[in-house]
Protein backbone atom coordinates (compact mmCIF):
# COMPACT_ATOMS: atom_id res chain seq x y z
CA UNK A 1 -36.39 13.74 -48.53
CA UNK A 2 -34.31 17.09 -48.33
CA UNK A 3 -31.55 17.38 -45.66
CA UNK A 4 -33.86 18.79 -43.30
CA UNK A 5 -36.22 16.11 -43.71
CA UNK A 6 -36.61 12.10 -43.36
CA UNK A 7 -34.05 10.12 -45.67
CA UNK A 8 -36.28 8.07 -47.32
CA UNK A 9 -39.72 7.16 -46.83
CA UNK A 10 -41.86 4.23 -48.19
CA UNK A 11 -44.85 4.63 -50.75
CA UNK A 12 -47.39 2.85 -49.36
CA UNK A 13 -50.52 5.21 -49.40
CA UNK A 14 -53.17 3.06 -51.22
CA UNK A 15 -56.31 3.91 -53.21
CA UNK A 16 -59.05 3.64 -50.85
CA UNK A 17 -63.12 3.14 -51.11
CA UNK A 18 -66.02 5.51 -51.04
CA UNK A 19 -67.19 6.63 -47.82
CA UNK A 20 -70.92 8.84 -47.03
CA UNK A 21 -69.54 12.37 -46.89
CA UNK A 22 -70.89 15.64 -48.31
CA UNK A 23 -66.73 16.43 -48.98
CA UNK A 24 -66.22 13.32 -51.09
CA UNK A 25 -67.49 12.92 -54.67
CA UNK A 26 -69.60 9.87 -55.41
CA UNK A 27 -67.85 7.25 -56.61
CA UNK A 28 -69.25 7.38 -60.38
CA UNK A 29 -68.09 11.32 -60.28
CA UNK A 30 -64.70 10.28 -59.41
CA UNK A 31 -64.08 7.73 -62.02
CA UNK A 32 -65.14 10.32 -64.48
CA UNK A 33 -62.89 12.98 -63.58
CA UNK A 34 -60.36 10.68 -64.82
CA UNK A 35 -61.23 10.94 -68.15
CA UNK A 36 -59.97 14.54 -67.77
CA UNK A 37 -56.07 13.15 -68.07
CA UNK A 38 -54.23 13.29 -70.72
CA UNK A 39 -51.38 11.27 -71.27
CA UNK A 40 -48.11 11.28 -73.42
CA UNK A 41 -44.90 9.68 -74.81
CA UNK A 42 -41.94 11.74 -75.86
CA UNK A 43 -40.14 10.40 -78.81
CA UNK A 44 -36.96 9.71 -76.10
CA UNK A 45 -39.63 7.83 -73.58
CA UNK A 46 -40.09 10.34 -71.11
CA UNK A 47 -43.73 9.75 -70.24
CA UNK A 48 -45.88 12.64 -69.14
CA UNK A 49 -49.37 12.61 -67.24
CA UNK A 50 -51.50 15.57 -67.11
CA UNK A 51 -54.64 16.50 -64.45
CA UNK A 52 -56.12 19.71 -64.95
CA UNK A 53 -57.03 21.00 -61.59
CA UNK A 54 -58.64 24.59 -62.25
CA UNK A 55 -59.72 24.95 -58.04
CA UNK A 56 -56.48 27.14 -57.78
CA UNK A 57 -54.15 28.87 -59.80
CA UNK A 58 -51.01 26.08 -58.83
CA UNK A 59 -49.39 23.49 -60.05
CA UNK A 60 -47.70 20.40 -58.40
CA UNK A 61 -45.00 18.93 -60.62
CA UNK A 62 -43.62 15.30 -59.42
CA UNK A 63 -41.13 13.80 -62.03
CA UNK A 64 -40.97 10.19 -60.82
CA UNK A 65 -37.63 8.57 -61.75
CA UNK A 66 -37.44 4.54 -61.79
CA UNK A 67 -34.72 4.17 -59.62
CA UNK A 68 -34.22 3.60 -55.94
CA UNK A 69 -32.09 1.01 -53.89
CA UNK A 70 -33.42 -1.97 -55.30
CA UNK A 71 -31.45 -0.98 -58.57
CA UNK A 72 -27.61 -0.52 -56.81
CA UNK A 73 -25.49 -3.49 -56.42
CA UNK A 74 -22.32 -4.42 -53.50
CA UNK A 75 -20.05 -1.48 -53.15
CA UNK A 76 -22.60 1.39 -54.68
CA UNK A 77 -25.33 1.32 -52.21
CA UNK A 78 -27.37 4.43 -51.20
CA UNK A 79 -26.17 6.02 -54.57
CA UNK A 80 -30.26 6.56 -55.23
CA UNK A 81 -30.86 8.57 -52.04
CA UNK A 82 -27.31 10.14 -52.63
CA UNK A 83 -28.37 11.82 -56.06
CA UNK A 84 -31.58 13.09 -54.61
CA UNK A 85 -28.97 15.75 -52.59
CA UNK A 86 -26.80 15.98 -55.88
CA UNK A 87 -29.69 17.24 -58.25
CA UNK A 88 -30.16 20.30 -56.57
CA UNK A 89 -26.44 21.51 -56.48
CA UNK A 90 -26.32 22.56 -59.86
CA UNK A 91 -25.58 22.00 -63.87
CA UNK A 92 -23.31 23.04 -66.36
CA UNK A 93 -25.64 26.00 -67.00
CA UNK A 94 -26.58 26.83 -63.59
CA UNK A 95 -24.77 27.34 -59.93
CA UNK A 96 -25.00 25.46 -57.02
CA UNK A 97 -28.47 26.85 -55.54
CA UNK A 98 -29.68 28.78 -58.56
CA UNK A 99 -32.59 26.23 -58.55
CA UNK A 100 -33.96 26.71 -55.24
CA UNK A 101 -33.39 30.40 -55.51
CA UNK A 102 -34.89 31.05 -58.94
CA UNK A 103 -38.17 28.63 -57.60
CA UNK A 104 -38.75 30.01 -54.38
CA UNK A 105 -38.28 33.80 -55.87
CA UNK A 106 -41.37 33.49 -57.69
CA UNK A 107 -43.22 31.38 -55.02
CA UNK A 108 -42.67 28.29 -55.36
CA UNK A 109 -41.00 25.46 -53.00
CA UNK A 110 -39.57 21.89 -53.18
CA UNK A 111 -38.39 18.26 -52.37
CA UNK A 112 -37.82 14.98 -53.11
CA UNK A 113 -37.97 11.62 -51.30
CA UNK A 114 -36.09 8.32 -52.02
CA UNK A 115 -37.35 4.90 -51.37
CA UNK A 116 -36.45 1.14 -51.82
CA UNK A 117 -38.10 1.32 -56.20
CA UNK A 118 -38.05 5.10 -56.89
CA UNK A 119 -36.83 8.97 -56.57
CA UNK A 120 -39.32 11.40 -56.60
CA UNK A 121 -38.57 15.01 -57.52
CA UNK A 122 -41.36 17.47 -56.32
CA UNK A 123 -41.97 21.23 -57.06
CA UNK A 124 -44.94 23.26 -55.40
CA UNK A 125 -45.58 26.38 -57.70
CA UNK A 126 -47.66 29.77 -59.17
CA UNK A 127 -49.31 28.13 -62.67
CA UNK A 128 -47.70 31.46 -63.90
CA UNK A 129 -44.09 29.58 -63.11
CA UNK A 130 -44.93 26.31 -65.53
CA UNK A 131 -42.46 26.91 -67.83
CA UNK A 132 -39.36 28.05 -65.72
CA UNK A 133 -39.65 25.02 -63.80
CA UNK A 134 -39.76 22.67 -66.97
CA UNK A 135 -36.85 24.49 -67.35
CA UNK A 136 -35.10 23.81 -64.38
CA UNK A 137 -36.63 20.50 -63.90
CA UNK A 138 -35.00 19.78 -67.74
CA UNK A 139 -31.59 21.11 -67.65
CA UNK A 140 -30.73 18.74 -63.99
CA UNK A 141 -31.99 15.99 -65.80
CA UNK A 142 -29.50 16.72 -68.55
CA UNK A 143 -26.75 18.71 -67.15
CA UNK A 144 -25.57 17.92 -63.88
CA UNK A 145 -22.65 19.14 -62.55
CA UNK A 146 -20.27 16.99 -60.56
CA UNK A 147 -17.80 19.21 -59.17
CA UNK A 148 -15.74 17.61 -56.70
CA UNK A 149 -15.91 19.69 -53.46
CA UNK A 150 -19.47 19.59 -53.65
CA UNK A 151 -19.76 16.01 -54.01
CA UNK A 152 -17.40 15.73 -50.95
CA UNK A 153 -19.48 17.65 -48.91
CA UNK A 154 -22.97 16.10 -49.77
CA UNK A 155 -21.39 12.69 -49.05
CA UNK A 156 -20.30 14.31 -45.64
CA UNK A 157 -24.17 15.69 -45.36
CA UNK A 158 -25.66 11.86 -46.65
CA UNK A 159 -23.06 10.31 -43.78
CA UNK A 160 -24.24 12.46 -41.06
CA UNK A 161 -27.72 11.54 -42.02
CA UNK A 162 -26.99 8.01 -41.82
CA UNK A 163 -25.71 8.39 -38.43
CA UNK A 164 -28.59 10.78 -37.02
CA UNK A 165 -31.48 8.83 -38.78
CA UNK A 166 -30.31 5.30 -38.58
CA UNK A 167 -27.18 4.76 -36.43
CA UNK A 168 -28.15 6.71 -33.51
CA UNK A 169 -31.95 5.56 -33.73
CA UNK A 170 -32.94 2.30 -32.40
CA UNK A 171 -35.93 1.64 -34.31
CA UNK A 172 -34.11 2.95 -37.55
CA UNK A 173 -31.42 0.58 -36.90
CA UNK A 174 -33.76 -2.33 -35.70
CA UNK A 175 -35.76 -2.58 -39.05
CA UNK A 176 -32.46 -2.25 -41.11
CA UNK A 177 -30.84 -4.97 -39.06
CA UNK A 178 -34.43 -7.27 -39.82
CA UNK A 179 -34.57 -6.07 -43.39
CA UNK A 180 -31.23 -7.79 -44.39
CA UNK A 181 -31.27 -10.73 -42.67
CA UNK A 182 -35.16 -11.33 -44.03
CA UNK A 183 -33.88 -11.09 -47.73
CA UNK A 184 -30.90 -13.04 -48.37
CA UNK A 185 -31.04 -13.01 -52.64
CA UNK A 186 -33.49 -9.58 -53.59
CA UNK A 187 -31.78 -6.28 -53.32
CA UNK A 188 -34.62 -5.33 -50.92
CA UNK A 189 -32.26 -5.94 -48.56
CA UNK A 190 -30.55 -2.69 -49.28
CA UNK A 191 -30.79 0.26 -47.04
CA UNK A 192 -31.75 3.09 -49.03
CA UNK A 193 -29.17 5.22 -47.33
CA UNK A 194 -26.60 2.79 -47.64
CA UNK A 195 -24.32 0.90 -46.05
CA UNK A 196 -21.39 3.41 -44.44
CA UNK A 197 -18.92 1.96 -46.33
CA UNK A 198 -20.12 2.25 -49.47
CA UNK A 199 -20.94 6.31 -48.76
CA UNK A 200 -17.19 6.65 -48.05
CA UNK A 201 -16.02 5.06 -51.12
CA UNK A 202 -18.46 5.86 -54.40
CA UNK A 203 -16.15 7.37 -56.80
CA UNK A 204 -16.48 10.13 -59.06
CA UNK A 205 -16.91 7.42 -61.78
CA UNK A 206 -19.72 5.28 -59.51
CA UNK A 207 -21.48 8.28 -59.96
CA UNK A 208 -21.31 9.33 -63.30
CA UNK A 209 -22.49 5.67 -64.48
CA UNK A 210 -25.29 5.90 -62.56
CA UNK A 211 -26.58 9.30 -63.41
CA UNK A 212 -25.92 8.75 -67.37
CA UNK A 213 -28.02 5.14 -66.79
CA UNK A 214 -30.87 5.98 -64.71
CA UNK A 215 -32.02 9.48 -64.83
CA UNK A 216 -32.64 9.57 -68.91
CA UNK A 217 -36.29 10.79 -70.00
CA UNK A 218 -37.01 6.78 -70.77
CA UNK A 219 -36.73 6.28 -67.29
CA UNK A 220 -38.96 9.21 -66.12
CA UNK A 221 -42.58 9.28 -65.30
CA UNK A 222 -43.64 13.78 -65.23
CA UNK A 223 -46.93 14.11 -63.65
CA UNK A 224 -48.49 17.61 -63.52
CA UNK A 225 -52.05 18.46 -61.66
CA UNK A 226 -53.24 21.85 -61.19
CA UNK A 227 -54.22 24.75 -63.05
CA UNK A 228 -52.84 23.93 -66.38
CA UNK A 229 -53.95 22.50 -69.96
CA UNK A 230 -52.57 19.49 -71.25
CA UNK A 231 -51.29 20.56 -74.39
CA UNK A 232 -49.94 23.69 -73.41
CA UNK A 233 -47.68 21.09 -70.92
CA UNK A 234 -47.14 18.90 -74.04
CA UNK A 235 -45.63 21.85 -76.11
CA UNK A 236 -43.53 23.08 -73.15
CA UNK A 237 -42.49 19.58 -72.25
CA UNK A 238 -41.36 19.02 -75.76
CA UNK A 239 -39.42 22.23 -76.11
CA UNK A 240 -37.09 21.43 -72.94
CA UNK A 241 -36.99 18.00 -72.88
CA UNK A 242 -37.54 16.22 -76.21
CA UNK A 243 -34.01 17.16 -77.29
CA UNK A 244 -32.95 15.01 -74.53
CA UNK A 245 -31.63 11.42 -75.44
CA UNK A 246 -32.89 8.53 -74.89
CA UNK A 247 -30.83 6.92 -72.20
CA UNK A 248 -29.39 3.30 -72.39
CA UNK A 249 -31.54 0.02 -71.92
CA UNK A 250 -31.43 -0.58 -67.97
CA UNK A 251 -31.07 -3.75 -66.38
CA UNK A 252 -34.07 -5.42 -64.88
CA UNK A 253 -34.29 -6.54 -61.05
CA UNK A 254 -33.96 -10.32 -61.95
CA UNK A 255 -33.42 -11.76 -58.27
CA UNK A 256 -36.55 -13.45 -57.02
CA UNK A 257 -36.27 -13.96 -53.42
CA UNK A 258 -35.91 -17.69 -52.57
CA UNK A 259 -38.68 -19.12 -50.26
CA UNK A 260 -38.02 -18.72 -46.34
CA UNK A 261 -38.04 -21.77 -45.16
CA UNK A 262 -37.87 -21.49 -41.72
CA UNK A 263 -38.15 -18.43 -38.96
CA UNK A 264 -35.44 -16.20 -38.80
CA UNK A 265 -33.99 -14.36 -35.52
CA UNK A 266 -31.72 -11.79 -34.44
CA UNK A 267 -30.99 -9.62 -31.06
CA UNK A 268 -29.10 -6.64 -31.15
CA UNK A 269 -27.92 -5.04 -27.93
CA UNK A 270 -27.22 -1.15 -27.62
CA UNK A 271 -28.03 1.73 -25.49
CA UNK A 272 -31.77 2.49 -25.25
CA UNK A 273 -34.62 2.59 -22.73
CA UNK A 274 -37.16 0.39 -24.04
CA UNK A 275 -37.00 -2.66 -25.62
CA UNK A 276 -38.22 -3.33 -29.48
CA UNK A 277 -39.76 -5.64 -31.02
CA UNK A 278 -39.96 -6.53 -35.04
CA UNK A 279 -41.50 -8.71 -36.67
CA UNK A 280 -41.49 -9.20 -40.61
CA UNK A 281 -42.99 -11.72 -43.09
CA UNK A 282 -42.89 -11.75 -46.66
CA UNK A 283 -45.96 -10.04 -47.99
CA UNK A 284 -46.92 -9.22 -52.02
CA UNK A 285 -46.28 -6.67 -54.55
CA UNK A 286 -47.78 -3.16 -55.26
CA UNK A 287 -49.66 -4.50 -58.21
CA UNK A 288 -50.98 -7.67 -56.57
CA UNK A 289 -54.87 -7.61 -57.27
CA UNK A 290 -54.64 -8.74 -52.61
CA UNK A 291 -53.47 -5.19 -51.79
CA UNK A 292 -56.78 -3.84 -51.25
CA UNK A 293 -57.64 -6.32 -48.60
CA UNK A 294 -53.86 -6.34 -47.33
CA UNK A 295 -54.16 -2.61 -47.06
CA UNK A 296 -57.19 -3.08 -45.12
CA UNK A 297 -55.75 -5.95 -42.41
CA UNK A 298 -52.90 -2.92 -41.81
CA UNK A 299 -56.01 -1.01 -40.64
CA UNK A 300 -57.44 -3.61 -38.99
CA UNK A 301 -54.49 -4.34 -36.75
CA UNK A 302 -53.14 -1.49 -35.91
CA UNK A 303 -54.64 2.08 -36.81
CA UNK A 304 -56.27 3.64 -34.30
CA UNK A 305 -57.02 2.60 -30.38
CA UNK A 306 -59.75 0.30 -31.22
CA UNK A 307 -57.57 -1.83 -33.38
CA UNK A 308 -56.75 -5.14 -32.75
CA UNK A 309 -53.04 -5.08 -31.29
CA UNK A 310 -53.54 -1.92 -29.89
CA UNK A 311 -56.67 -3.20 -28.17
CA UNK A 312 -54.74 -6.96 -26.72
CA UNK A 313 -51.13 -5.61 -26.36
CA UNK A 314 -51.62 -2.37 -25.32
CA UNK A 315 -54.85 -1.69 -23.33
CA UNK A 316 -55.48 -5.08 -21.96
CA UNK A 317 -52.29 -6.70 -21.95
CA UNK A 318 -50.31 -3.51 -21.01
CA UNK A 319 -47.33 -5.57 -23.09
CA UNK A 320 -46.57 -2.50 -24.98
CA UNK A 321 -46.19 1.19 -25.28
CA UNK A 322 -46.85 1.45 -28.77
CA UNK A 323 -47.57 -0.76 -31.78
CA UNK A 324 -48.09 -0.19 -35.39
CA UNK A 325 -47.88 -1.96 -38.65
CA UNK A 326 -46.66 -1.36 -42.26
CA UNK A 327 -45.62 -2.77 -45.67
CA UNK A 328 -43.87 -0.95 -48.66
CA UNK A 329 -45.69 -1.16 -51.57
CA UNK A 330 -43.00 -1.88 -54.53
CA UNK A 331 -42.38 -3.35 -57.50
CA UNK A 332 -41.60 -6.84 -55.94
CA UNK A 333 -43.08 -8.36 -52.76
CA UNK A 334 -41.76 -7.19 -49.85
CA UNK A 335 -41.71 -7.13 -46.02
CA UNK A 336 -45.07 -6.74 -43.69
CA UNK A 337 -43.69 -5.90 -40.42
CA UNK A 338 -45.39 -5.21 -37.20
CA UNK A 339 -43.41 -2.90 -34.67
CA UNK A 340 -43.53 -2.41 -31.06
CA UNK A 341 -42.24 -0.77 -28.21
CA UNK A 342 -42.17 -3.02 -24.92
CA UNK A 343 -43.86 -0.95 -21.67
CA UNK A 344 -42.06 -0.99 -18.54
CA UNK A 345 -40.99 -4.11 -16.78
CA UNK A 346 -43.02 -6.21 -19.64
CA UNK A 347 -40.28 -8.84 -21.36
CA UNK A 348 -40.12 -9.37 -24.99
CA UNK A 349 -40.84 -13.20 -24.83
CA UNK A 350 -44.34 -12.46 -23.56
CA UNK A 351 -44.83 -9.75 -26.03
CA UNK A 352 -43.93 -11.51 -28.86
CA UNK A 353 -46.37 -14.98 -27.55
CA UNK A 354 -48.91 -12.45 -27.18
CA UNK A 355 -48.94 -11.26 -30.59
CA UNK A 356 -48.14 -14.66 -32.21
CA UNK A 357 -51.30 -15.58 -30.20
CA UNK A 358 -53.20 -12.57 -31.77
CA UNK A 359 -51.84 -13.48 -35.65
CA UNK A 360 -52.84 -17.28 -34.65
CA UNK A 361 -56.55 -16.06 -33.67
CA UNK A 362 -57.10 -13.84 -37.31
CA UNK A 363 -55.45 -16.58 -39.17
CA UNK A 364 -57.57 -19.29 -37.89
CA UNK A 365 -60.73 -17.16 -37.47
CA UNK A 366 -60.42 -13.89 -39.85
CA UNK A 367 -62.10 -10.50 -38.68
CA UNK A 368 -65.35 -9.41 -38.09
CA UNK A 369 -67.99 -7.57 -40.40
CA UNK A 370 -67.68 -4.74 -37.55
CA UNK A 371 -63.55 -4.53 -38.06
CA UNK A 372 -64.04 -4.55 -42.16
CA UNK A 373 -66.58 -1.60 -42.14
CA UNK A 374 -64.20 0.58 -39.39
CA UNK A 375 -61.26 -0.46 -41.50
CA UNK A 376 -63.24 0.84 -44.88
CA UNK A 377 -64.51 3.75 -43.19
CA UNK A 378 -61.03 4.67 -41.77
CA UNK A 379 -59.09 4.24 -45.61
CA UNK A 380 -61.60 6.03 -47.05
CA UNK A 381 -61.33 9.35 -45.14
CA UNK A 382 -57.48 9.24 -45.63
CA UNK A 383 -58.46 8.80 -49.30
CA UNK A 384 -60.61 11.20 -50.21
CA UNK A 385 -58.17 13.90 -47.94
CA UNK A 386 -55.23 13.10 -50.00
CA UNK A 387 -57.32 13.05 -53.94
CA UNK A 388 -58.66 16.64 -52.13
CA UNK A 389 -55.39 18.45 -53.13
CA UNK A 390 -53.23 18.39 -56.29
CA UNK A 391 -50.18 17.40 -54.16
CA UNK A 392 -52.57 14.38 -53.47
CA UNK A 393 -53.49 13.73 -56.52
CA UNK A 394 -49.82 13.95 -58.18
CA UNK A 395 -48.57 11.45 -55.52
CA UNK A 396 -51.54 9.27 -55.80
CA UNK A 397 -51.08 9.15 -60.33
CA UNK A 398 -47.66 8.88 -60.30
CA UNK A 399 -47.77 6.14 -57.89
CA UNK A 400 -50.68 4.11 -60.05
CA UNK A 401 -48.73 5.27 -62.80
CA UNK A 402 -45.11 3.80 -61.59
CA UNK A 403 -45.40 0.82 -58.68
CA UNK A 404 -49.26 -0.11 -59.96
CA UNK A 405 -48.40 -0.21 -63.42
CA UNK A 406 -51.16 2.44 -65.00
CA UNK A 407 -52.82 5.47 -63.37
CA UNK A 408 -56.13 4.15 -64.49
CA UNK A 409 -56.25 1.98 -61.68
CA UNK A 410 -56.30 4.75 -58.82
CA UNK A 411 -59.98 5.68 -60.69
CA UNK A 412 -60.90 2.28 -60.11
CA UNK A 413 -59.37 1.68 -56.72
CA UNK A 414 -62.27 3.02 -54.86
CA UNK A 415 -64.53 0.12 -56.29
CA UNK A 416 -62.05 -2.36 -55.50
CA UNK A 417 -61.74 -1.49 -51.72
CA UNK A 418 -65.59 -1.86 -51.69
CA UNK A 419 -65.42 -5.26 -52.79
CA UNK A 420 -63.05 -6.41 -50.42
CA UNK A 421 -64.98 -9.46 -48.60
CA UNK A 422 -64.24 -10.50 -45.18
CA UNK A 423 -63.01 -13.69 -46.92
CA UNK A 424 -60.32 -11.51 -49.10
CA UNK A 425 -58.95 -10.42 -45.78
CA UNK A 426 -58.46 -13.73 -44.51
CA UNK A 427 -57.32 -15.64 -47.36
CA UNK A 428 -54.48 -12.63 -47.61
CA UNK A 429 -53.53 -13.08 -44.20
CA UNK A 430 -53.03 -16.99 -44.42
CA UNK A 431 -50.69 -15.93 -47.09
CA UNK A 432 -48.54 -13.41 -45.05
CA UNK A 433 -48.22 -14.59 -41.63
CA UNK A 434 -46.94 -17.74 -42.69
CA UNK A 435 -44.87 -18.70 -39.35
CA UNK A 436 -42.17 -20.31 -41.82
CA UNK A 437 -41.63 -16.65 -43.58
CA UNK A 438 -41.23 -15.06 -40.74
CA UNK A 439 -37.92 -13.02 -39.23
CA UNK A 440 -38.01 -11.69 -35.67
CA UNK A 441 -35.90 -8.70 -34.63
CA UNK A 442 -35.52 -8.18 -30.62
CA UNK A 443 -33.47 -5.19 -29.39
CA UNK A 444 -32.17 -5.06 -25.72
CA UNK A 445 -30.84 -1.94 -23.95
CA UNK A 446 -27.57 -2.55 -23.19
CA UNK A 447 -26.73 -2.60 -19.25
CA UNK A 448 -25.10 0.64 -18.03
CA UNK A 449 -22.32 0.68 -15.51
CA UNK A 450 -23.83 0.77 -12.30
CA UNK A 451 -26.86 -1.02 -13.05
């Protein structure tokens, strides 16, 4: 995100199932509205995805680009999050802040987020504003400027991110630490800030190659919901961007992570109160037909107080402060971690045999009818909340659209969570918490003087 905002985050809101609710549409209603998009393909790729939305007179505008860390190589690291700064400090045409002040002066707002498989570029506005942000939105994608003093001081800004959001945070730094030494081949092992000294020495030249390769209209995915008509969008897309070329063939992520074949560990020592605990396995893709039920096991674990590691660690055991769960949904398979935050005088060895204990138990015996229907209940609220606005909606298309490979799929989605059998859940976690793929982060406060 923005300087005033997170780094980077990962996309891992999934479609989720139907749930009894006089807010939420039936689930036949739903899958029909989707025949209300309108899709097209610009003669220089850029594809565009339009969902009317007449409820209110704005738009939301997301252009997803198709690059994020998993696309830089040793010695240009973080250059993904690094251009998410850059494209707002101007083009040939226009100065440094002329975009945010032209936007925001007739009501609209901003952002963009970076993550491990894309950049997402995200404008809030008055339906009346359409075409000045196509526009704006155009002319960075084909004009940037790269004057120098302003690309010294954003890497001075994307530096003294680093440092607040990962150096100087011990969970930050934790999962980076476990994140490179679970991949040893894929570029998932990449921070998407970077490595520090690869910030300090991109050159001018670093970044012009990547700009001219990655953000090219064939490697953009526009999605527009709100009040608008598709073919009004088509004609105004045209105009601005179809004189754009079509920017060179880019090199597929080839690297397919070798097989762990054995648990991985590492203990890091540094000033903190609390100690952490991480621990990662290899999970699946975004498009893997076992994210439903994978999505669902996240619940099942660890949202909410009756969850299962909440329930054993926290409120019986009293092993831990905190615990939660995660995995990023991207284009490869990547890391399911579980995360927690050792209570006072508990010791990470017993934490971790307590929750090995717990993954042992669901492996062997899967969850209960009682935990499936919660879990379902649960996704489905956040579901229907997020397709409920068109800021929603444009995350949820352009992520079916990008990382599931066709926005067809989020119409479909709820269906597919319904189905999700008790059986689905299991036979997904015997596949993840595989005790051989499995990396274990511990970090320890460091002793002060004194004590």
């Amino acid at each position: 995100m923005r300087p005033a905002l997170l780094a980077s985050v990962l996309l891992a809101s999934a479609a989720l199932p139907p749930i009894a609710s006089a807010a939420a549409p039936a689930p036949m209603s739903f899958a029909a509205t989707g025949a209300a998009i309108q899709t097209r393909t610009l003669a220089n790729g850029l594809q565009v995805i339009v969902w009317p939305d007449h409820n209110i007179p704005s738009v939301a505008l997301f252009n997803w680009v198709h690059v994020g860390s998993r696309n830089e190589g040793t010695g240009t690291t973080g250059l993904a999050h690094f251009f998410e700064h850059m494209m707002f400090n101007g083009t040939s045409h226009r100065a440094q802040g002329e975009f945010d002040k032209l936007l925001e002066a007739s009501g609209g707002s901003n952002n963009a987020f970076t993550s491990q498989d894309v950049t997402v570029y995200q404008d809030w506005f008055p339906r009346s504003t359409l075409e000045l942000v196509l526009v704006l939105e155009s002319d960075r994608l084909a004009n940037l400027a790269f004057a120098p003093q302003v690309v010294e001081k954003e890497r001075e800004v994307v530096y003294s991110e680093r440092r607040l959001r990962v150096d100087d945070s011990n969970p930050s730094f934790l999962s980076e630490q476990v994140q490179a030494t679970a991949f040893v081949a894929h570029p998932y092992r990449i921070p998407t800030i970077g490595w520090p000294s690869d910030i300090k020495a991109w050159t001018l030249a670093d970044l012009q190659n990547f700009y001219h390769t990655w953000y090219a209209p064939n490697n953009c995915t526009l999605v527009l919901v709100g009040d608008v008509e598709p073919e009004q969008v088509f004609a105004l897309v045209e105009k601005y961007y179809g004189a754009i070329p079509r920017g060179p063939a880019t090199l597929p992520v080839r690297t397919v992570e070798p097989e762990q074949t054995g648990e991985r560990r590492l203990t890091i020592e540094r000033s903190g109160q609390n100690p952490l605990l991480q621990v990662a396995w290899h999970a699946i893709s975004a498009d893997d037909p076992r994210a439903p039920a994978l999505n669902l096991l996240q619940t099942i674990l660890t949202e909410g107080d009756a969850a299962r590691l909440h329930r054993v660690l926290v409120e019986e055991r009293k092993l831990a402060v905190e615990v939660g769960s995660g995995w990023s949904e991207g284009f490869d398979p990547n890391l399911y971690s579980v995360y927690a935050t050792l209570a006072e005088g508990a010791s990470t060895a017993d934490l971790e045999q307590a929750l090995n204990a717990e993954i042992a138990r669901l492996v062997d015996t899967g969850v209960t009818a009682a935990e499936l229907a919660r879990a379902k209940r649960q996704v489905a609220a956040s579901f229907w909340r997020g397709v409920s606005t068109i800021d929603g909606k444009a995350r949820l298309l352009g992520e079916y659209a990008v990382l599931h490979g066709d926005y067809r799929k989020l119409f479909t989605a709820p269906d597919a969570y319904e189905r999700v059998t008790a059986a689905d859940v299991l036979a997904v976690a015997r596949v993840v918490f595989n005790p051989q793929h499995r990396t274990v982060g511990v970090l320890v406060p460091r002793a002060t003087a004194g004590h």
